[in-house]
Protein backbone atom coordinates (compact mmCIF):
# COMPACT_ATOMS: atom_id res chain seq x y z
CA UNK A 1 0.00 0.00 0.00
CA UNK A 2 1.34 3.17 -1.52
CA UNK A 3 1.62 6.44 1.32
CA UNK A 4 3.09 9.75 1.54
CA UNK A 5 4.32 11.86 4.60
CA UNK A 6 3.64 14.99 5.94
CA UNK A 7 4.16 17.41 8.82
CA UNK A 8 1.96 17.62 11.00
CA UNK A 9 1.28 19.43 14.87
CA UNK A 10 3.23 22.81 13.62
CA UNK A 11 4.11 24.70 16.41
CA UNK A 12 2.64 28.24 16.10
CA UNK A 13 5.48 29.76 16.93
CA UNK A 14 9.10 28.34 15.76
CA UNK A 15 11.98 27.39 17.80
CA UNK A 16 15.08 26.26 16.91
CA UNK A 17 15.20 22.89 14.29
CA UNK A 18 17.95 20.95 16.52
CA UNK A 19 15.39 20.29 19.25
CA UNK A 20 13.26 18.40 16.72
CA UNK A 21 10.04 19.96 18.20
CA UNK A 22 8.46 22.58 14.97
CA UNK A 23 6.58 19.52 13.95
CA UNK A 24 6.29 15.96 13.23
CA UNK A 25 5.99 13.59 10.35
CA UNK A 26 2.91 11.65 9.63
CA UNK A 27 2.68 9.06 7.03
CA UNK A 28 -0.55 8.67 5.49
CA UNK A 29 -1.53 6.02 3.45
CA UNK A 30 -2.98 6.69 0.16
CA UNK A 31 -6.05 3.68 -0.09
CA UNK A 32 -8.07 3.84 2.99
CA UNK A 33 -11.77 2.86 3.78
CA UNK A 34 -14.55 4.33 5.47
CA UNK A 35 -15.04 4.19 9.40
CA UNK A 36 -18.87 4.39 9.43
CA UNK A 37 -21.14 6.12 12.00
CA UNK A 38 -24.98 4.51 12.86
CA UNK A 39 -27.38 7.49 12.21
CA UNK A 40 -24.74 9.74 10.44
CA UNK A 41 -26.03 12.09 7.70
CA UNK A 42 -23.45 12.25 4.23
CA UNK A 43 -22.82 15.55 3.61
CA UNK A 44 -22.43 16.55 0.52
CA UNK A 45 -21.65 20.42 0.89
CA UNK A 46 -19.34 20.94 3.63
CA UNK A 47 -18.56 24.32 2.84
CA UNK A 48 -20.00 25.86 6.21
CA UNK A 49 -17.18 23.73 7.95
CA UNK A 50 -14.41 24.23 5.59
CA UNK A 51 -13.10 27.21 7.72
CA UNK A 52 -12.47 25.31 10.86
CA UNK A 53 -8.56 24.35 11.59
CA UNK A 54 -8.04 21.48 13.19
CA UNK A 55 -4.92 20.34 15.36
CA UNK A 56 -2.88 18.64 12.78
CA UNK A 57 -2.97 21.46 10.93
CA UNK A 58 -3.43 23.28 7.54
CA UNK A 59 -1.19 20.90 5.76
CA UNK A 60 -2.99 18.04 7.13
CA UNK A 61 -6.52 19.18 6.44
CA UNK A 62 -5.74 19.99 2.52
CA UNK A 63 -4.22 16.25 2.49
CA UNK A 64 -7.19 14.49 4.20
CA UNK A 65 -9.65 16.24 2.18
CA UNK A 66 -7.75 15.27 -1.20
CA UNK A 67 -7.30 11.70 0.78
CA UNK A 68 -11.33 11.60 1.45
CA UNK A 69 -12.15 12.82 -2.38
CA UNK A 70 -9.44 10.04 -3.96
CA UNK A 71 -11.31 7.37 -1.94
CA UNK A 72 -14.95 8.28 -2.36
CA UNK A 73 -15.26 9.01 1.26
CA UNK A 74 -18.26 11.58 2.71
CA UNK A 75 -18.01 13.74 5.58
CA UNK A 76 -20.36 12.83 7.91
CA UNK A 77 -22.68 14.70 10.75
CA UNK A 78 -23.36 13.47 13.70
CA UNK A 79 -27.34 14.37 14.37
CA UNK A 80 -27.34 13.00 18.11
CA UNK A 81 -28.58 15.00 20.62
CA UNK A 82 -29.42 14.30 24.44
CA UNK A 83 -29.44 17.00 27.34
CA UNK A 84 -28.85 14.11 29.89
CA UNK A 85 -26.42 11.32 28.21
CA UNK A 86 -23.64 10.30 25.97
CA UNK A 87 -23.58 8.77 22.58
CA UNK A 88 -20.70 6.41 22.16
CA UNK A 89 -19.26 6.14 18.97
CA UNK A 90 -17.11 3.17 18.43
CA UNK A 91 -14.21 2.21 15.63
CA UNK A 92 -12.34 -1.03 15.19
CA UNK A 93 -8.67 -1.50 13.59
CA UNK A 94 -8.25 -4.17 11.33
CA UNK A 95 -5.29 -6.02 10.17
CA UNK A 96 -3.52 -5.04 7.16
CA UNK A 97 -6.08 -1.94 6.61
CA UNK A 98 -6.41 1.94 6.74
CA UNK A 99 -9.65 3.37 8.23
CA UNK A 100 -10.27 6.80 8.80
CA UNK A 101 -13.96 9.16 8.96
CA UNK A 102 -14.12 12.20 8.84
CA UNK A 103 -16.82 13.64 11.32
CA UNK A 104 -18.61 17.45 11.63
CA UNK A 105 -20.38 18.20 15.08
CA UNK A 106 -22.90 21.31 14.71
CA UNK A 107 -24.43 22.58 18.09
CA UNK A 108 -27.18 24.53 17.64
CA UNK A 109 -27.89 27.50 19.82
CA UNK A 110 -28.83 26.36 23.57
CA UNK A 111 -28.05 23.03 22.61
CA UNK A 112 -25.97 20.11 24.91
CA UNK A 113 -24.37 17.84 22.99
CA UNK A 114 -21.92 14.75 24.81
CA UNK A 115 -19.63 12.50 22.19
CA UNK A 116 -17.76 9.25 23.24
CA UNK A 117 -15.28 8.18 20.42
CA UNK A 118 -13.64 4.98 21.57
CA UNK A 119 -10.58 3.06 19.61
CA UNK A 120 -9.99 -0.65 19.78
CA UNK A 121 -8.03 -3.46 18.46
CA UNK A 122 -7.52 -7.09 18.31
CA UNK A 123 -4.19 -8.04 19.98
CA UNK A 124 -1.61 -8.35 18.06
CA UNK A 125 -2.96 -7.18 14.56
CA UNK A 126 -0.24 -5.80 11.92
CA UNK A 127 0.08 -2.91 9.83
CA UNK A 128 -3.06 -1.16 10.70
CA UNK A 129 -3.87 2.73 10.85
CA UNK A 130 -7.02 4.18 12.28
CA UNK A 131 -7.45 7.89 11.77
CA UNK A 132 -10.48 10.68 12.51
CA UNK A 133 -11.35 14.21 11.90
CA UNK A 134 -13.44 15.86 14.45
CA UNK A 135 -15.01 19.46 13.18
CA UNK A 136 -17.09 21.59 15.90
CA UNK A 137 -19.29 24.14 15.48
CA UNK A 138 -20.80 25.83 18.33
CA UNK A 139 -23.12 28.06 18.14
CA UNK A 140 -24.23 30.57 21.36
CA UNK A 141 -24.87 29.36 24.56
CA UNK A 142 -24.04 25.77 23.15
CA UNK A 143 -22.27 23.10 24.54
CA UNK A 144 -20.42 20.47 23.47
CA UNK A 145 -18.17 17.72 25.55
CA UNK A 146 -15.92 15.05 23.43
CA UNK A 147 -14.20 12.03 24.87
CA UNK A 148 -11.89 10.47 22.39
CA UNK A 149 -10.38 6.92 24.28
CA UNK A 150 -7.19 5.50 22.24
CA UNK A 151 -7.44 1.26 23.33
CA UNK A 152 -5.75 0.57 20.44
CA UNK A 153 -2.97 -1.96 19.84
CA UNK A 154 0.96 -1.56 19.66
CA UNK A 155 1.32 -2.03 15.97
CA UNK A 156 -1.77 -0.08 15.12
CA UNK A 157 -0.93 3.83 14.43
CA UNK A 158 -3.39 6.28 15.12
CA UNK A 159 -4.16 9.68 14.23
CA UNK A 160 -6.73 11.98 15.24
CA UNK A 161 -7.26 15.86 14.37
CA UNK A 162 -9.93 17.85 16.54
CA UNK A 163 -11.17 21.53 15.22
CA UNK A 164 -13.98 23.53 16.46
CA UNK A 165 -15.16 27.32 16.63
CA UNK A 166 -17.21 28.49 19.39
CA UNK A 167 -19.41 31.61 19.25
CA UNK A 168 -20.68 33.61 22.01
CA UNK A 169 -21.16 31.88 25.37
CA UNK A 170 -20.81 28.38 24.34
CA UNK A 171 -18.09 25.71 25.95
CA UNK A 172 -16.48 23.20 24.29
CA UNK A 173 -14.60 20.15 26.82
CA UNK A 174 -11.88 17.54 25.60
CA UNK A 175 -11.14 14.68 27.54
CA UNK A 176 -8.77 12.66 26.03
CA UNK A 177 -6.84 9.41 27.12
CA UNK A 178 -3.97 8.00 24.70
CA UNK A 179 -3.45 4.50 26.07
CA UNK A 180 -2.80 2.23 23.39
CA UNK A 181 -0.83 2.23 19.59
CA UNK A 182 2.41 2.15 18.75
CA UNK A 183 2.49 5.66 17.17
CA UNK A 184 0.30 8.30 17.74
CA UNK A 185 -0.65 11.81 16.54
CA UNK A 186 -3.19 14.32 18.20
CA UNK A 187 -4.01 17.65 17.70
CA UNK A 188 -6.63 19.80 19.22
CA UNK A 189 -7.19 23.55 17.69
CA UNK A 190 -10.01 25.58 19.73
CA UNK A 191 -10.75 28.87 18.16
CA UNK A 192 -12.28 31.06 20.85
CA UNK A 193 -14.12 33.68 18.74
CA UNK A 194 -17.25 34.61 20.38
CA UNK A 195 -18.00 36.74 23.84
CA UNK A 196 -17.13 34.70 26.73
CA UNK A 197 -16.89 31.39 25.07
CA UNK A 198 -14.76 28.54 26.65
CA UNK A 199 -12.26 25.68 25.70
CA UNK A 200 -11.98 23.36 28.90
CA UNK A 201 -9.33 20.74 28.51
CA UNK A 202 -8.13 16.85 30.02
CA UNK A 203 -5.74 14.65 28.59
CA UNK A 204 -4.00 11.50 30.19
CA UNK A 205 -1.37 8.99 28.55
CA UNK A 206 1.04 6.47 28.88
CA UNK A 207 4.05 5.66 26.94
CA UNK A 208 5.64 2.38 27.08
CA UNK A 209 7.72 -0.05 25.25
CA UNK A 210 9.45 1.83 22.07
CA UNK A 211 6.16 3.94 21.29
CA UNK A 212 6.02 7.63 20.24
CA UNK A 213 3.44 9.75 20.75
CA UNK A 214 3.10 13.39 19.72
CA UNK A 215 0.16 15.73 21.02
CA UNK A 216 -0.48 19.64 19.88
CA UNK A 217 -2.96 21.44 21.75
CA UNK A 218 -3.98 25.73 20.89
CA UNK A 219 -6.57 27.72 22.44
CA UNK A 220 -6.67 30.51 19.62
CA UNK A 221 -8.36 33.10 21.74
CA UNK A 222 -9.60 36.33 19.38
CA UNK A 223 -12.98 36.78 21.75
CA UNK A 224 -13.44 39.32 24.55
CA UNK A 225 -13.61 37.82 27.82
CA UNK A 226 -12.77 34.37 26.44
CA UNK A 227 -11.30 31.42 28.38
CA UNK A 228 -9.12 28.74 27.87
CA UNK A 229 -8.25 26.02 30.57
CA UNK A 230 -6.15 22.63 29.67
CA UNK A 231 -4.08 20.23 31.68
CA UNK A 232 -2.29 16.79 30.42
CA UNK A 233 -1.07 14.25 33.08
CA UNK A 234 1.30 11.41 31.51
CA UNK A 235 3.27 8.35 32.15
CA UNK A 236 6.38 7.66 30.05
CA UNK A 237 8.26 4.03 30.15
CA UNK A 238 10.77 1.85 29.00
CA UNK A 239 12.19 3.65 25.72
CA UNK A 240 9.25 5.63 24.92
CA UNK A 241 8.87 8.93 22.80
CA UNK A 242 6.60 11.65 23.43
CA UNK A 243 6.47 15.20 22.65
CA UNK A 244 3.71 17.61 23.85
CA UNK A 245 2.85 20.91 22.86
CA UNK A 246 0.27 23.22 24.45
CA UNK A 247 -0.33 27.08 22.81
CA UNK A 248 -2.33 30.03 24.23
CA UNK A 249 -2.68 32.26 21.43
CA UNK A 250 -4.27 35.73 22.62
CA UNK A 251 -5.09 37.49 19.77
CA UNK A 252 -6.13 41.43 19.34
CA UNK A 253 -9.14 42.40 20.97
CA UNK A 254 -9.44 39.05 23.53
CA UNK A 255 -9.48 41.76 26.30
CA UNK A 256 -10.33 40.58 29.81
CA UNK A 257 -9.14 36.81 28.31
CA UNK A 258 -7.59 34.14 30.98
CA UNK A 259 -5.99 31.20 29.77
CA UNK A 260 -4.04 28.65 31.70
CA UNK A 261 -2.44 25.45 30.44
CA UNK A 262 -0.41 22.51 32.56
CA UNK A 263 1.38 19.48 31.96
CA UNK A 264 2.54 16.90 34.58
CA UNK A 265 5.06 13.85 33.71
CA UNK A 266 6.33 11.10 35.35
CA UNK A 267 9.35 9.54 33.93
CA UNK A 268 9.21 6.03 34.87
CA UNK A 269 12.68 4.67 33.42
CA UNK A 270 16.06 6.72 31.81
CA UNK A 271 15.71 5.22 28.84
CA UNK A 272 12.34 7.21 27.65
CA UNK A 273 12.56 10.63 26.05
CA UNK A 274 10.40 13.56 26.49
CA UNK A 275 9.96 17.08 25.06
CA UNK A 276 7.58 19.36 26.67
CA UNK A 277 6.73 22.99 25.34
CA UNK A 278 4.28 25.37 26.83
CA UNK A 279 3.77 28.59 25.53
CA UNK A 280 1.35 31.67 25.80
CA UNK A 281 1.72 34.32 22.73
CA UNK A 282 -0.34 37.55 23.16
CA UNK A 283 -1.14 40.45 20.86
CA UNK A 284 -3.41 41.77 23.82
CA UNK A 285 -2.49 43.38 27.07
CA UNK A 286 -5.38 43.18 29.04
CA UNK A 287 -5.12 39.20 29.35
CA UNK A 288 -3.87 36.87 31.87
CA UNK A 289 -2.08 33.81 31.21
CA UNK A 290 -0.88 30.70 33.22
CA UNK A 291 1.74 28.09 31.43
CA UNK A 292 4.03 25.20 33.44
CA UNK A 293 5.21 21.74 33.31
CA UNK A 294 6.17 19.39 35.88
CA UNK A 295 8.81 16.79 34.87
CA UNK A 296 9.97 14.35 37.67
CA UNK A 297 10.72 10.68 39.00
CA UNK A 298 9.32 8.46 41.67
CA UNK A 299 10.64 10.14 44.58
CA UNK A 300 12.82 8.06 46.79
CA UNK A 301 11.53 8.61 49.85
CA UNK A 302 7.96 7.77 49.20
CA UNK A 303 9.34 4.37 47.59
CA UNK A 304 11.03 3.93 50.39
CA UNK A 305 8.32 4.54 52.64
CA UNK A 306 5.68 2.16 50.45
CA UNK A 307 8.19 -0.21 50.38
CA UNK A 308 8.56 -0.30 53.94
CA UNK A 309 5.05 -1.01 54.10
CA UNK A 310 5.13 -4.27 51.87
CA UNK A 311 4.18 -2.77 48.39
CA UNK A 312 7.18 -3.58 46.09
CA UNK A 313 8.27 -0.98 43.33
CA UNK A 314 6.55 -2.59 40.58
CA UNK A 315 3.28 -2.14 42.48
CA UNK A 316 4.11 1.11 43.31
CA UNK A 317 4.75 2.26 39.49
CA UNK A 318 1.04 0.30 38.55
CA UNK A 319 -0.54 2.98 41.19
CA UNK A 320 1.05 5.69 40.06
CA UNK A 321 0.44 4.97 36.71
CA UNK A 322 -3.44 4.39 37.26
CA UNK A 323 -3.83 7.71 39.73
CA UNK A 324 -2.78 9.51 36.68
CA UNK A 325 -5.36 8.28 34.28
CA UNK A 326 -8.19 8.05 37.27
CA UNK A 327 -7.28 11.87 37.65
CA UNK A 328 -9.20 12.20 33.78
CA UNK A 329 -11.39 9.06 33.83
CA UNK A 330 -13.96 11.31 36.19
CA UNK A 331 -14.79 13.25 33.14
CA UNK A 332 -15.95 10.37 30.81
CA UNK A 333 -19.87 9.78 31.16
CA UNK A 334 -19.68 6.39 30.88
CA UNK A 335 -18.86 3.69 33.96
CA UNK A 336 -18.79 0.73 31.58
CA UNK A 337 -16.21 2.34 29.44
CA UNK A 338 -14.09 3.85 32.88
CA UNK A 339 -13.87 -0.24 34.18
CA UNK A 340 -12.16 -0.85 30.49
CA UNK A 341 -10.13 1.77 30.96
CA UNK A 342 -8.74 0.88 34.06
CA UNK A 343 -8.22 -2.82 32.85
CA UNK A 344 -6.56 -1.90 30.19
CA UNK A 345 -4.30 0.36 31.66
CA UNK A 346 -3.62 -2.62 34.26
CA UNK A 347 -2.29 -4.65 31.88
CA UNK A 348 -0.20 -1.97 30.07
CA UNK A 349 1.50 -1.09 33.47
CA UNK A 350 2.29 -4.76 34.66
């Protein structure tokens, strides 16, 4: 199966090359199939939602549309909507196959939407690549919350690319959990443009074995009194990769804008590599803007101390490990899905 690579997860603002950190290289191949949706409505003009950036970027988008049109592939809109629960969405990788679906989300005004997308895998299929495009529209006083759950399997490599545009007063959450695949790519692009409107962020993952994982989050903040609030917790292991960038983009006119974003890693062996980059840019003065990251080991004397207490280091790490994820699972509207999570991350951390 023929593919092609591109960058992906630009950094808004470049640093320098050495650090390996601008961007990232996604290969995409060029046959894939259709990941289909129960209820979903084709669209065939999709014009209204051709405007909307999502985290992967511009390059990305103009591929995956050209990728969509070579294959005969329809965007599709999800038409759910329920004040008081969650649709789940669910997608399957298959062996020796590319899937991807490319998804729009429109939230009329007043309206509460809740999306579960989960990812799965049988163990131990090969050359497999699972991919989505999530486009939001919210409209004022809207709502919108998205779960996206990565169960996937080592060899399976997984993208997925999250837009959305929020007008006056609505919110838009992300809660996502990157457990699984051997490579992964995520980006999330909120563009804040309406009066008071609100991005409101949680991410959790863990890294293990030789995986790599690169994530790309922006809050492009252009409305007055906008707010944008995201924190990541994360697990690296063995001789993993991961690289995580988070963006607070104030733009002109986002006066009386707050914005804070937060990342928190534990490094569970020397061998793993990490590159963390938080950054506020801001075109306004009247803003204010919160950016860290947190970067440690298991400290020594808290092993100690659980060791002293008959819980050996491997236990210890398995605890950690799960706190971290737990810390995220609270946001998911869905127990059933919450127990799998927490046996799969079990497993991963044994």
């Amino acid at each position: 199966m023929e593919h092609f690579d591109i960058d992906v997860n630009h950094f808004p603002s470049l640093t320098w090359n050495f650090l390996g950190i601008n961007s990232t290289r996604l290969g995409l191949d060029s046959e894939c199939a259709a990941l289909h949706i129960q209820d979903a409505k084709e669209l065939e003009d999709t014009s209204l939602y051709s405007s909307i950036e999502t985290g992967l970027g511009k390059e990305f988008d103009r591929a995956f549309d050209s990728l969509l049109h070579k294959n005969g592939i329809k965007t599709v809109r999800c038409a759910f909507s329920g004040q008081n629960s969650a649709r789940k969405i669910e997608f399957s990788a298959e062996e020796n196959s590319s899937c991807v679906c490319d998804v729009v989300i429109h939230a009329a005004e007043n309206e509460n939407l809740s999306y579960i997308f989960v990812y799965r895998s049988a163990a131990g299929i090969q050359n497999s690549q699972l991919g989505i495009r999530i486009r939001v529209c919210a409209e004022e006083n809207s709502r919108v919350h998205i779960s996206c759950v990565n169960l996937l399997g080592e060899n399976v490599v997984h993208f997925s690319s999250l837009g959305s545009r929020c007008a006056d007063n609505s919110v838009i959450e992300i809660t996502e959990l990157q457990l699984g695949s051997g490579k992964s790519f995520s980006g999330t692009f909120c563009s804040l443009d309406g009066y008071k409107s609100r991005f409101l962020g949680e991410a959790a993952y863990i890294a293990k074995g030789n995986s790599f994982l690169d994530m790309n989050q922006v809050a492009h903040q252009s409305g007055k009194c906008s707010e944008s609030r995201f924190s990541v917790d994360g697990v690296l292991m063995d001789s993993a990769q991961k690289t995580w960038r988070g963006t607070i983009d104030f733009k002109k006119g986002c006066a009386d804008s707050v914005g804070d974003e937060q990342e928190d890693v534990l490094l569970l062996s020397p061998r793993t590599v990490n590159k963390s980059l938080p950054v506020i840019l801001c075109d306004e003065e009247a803003v204010e803007g919160r950016h860290g990251c947190s970067i440690g080991k298991i400290d020594t004397e808290k092993l100690f101390y659980m060791q002293s207490r008959g819980i050996d280091e491997a236990t210890v790490r398995s605890l950690l490990a799960r706190a971290k994820v737990s810390k995220v699972c609270r946001f998911i509207p869905d127990e059933s899905l919450v127990e799998e999570i927490n046996e799969f991350v079990e497993k991963s951390v044994r």
